[in-house]
C-alpha atoms as a PDB file:
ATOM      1  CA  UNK A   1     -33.897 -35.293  -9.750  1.00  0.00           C
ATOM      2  CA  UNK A   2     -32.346 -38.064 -11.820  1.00  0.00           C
ATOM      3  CA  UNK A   3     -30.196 -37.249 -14.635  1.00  0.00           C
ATOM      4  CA  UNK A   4     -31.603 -38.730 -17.855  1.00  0.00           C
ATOM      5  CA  UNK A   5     -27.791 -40.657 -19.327  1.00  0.00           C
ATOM      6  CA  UNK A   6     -27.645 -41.680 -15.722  1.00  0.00           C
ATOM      7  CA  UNK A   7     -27.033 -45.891 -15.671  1.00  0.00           C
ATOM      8  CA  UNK A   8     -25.632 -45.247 -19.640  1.00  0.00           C
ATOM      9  CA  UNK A   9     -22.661 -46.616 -20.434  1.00  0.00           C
ATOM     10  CA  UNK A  10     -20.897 -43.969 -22.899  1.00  0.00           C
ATOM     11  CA  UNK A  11     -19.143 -45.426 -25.865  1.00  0.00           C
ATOM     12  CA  UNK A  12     -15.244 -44.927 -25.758  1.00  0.00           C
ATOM     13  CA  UNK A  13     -13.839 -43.095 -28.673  1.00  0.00           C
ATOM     14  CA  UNK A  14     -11.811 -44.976 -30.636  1.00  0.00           C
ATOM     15  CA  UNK A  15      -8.597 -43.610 -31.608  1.00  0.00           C
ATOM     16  CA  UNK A  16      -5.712 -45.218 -33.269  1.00  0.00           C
ATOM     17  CA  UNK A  17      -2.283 -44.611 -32.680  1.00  0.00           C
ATOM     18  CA  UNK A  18      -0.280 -44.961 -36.111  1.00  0.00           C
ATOM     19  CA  UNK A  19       2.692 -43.654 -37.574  1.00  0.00           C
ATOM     20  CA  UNK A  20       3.412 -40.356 -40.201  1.00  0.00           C
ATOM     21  CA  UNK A  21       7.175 -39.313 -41.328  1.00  0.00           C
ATOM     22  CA  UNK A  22       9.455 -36.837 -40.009  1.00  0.00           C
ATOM     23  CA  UNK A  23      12.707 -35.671 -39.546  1.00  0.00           C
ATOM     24  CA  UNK A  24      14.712 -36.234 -36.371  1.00  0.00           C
ATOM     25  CA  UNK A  25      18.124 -34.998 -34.565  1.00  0.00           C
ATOM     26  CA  UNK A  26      18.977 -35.097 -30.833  1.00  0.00           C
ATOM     27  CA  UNK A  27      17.083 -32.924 -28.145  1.00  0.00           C
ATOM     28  CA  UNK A  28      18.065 -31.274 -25.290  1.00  0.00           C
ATOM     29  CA  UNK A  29      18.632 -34.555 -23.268  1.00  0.00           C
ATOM     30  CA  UNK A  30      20.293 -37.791 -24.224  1.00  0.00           C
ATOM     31  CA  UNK A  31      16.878 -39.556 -24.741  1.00  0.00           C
ATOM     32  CA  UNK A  32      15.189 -36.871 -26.922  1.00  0.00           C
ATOM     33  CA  UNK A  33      14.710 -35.998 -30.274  1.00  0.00           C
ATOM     34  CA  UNK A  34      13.676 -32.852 -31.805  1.00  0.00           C
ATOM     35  CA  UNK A  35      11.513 -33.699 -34.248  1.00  0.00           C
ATOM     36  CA  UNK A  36      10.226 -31.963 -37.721  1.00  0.00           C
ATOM     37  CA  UNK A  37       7.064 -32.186 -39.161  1.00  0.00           C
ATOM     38  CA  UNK A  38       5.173 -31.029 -42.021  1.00  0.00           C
ATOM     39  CA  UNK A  39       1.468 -30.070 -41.631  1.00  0.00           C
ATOM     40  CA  UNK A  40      -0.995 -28.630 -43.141  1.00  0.00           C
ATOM     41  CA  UNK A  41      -2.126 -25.248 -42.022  1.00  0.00           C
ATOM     42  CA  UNK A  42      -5.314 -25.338 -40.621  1.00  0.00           C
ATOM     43  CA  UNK A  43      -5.895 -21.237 -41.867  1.00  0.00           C
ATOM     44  CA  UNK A  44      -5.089 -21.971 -45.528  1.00  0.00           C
ATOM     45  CA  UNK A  45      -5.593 -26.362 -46.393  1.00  0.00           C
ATOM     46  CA  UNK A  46      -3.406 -25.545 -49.547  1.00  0.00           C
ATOM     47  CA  UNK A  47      -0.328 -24.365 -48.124  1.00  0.00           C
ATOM     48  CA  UNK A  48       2.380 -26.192 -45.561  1.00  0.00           C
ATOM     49  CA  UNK A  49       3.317 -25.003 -42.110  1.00  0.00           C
ATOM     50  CA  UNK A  50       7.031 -26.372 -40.613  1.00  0.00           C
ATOM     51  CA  UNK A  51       6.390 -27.534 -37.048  1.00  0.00           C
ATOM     52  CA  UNK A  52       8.874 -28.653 -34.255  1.00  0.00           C
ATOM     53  CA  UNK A  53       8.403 -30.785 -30.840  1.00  0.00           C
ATOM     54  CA  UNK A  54      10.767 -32.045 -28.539  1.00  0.00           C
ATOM     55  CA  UNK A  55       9.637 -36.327 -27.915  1.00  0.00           C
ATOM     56  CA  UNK A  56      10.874 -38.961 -26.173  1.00  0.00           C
ATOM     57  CA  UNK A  57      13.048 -41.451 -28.101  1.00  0.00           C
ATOM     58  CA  UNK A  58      10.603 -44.046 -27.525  1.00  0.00           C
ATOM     59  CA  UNK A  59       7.866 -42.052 -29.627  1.00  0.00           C
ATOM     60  CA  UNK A  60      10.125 -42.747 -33.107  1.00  0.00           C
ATOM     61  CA  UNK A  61      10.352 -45.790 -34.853  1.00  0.00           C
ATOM     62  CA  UNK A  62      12.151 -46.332 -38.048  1.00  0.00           C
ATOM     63  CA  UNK A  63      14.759 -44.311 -37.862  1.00  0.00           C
ATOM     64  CA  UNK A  64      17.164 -44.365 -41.138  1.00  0.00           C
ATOM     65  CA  UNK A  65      20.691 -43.301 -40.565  1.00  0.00           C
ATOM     66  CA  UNK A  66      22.383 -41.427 -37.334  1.00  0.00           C
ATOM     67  CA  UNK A  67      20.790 -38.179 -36.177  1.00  0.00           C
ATOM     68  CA  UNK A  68      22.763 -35.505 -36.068  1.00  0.00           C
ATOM     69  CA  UNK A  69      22.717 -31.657 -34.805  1.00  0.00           C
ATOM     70  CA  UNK A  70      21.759 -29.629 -37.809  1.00  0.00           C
ATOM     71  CA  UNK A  71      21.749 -33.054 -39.618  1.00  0.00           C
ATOM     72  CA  UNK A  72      18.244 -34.608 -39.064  1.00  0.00           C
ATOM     73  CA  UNK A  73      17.754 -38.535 -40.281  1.00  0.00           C
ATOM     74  CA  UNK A  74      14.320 -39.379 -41.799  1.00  0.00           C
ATOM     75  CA  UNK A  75      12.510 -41.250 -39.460  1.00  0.00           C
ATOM     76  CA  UNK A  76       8.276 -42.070 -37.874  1.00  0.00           C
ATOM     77  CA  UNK A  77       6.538 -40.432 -35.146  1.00  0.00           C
ATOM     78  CA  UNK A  78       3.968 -42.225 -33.117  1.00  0.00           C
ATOM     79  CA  UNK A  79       0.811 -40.282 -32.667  1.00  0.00           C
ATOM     80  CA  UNK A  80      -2.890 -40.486 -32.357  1.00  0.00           C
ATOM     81  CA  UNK A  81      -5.779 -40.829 -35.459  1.00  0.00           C
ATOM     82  CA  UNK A  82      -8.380 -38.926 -34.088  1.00  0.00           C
ATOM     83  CA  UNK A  83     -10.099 -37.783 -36.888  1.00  0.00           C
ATOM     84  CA  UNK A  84     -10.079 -38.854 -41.069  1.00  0.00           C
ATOM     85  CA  UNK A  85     -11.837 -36.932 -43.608  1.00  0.00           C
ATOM     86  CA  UNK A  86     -10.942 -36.800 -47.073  1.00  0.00           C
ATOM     87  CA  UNK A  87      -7.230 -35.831 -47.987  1.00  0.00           C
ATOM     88  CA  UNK A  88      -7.094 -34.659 -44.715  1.00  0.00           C
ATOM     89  CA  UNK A  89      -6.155 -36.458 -41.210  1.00  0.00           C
ATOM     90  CA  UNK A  90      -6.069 -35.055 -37.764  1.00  0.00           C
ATOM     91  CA  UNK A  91      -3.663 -36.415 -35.318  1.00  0.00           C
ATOM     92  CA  UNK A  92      -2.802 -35.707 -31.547  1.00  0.00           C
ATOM     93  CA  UNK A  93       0.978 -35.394 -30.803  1.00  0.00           C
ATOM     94  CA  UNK A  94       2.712 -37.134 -28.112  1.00  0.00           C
ATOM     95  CA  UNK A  95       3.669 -33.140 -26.798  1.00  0.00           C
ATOM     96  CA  UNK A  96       2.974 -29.842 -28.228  1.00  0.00           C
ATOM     97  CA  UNK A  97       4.743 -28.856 -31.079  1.00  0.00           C
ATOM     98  CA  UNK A  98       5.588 -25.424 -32.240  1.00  0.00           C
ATOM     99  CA  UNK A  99       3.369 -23.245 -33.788  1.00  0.00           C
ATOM    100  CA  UNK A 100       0.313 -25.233 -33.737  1.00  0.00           C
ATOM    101  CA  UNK A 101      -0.128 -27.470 -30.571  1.00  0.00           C
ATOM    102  CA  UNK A 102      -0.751 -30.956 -29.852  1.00  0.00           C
ATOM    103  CA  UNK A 103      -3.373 -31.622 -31.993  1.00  0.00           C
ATOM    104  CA  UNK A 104      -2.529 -31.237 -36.166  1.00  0.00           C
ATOM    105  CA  UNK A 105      -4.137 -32.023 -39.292  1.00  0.00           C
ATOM    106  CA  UNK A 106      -1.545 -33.648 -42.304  1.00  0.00           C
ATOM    107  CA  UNK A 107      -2.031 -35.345 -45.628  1.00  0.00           C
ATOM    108  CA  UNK A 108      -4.393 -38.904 -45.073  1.00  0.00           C
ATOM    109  CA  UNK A 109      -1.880 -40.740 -47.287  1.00  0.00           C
ATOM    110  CA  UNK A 110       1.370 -40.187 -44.793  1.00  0.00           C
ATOM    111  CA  UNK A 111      -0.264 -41.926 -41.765  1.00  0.00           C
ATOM    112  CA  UNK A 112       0.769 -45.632 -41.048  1.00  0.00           C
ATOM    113  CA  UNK A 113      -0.456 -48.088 -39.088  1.00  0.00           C
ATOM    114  CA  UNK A 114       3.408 -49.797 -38.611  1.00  0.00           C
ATOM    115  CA  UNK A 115       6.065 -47.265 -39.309  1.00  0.00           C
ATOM    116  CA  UNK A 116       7.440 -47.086 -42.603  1.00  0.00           C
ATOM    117  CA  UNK A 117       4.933 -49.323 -44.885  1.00  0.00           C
END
């Protein structure tokens, strides 16, 4: 028996990678950052939850000053727009951060299309 979506093309989802702040300071190895976020928590929209993830260097862009341990420089990770509703935006990580995962949500108005505009 033929399936019925059989010979249908399914539409790719369109997602968007773009740009939202953070704070950076060297990682574990010499080309990673920890990085520090600020995202909402998806229990309770009104309050903030602190999250952590270890990335790549080539994941941040626009980095302002020197990292340092303890001493994190402002700076833009590169992620995913999956989804936009509202105040709201949910964004995939480039790895999972600490406490809540690889996928966020955050405040529509700090994601970028170029880092830092």
């Amino acid at each position: 028996m033929a399936r019925k979506n059989e010979g249908k093309a399914k539409k790719p989802a369109k997602f968007t990678p773009c740009y939202i702040p953070c704070r950076i300071e060297p990682g574990m190895f010499r080309e990673e950052f920890l990085v520090y976020l600020d995202a909402i928590d998806p229990s309770d929209p009104n309050k903030k939850v602190k999250a952590q993830l270890f990335v790549d260097q080539r994941e941040v862009a626009g980095v302002s000053g020197a990292p340092k341990r303890h001493n994190p420089a402002p700076a833009w990770l590169r992620v995913t727009l999956v989804a936009e509703q509202g105040e709201w935006a949910e964004v995939v990580l480039p790895q999972p951060s600490q406490p809540l995962g690889e996928r966020i949500l955050i405040a529509s108005e700090s994601v970028r299309e170029k880092p830092g505009l």
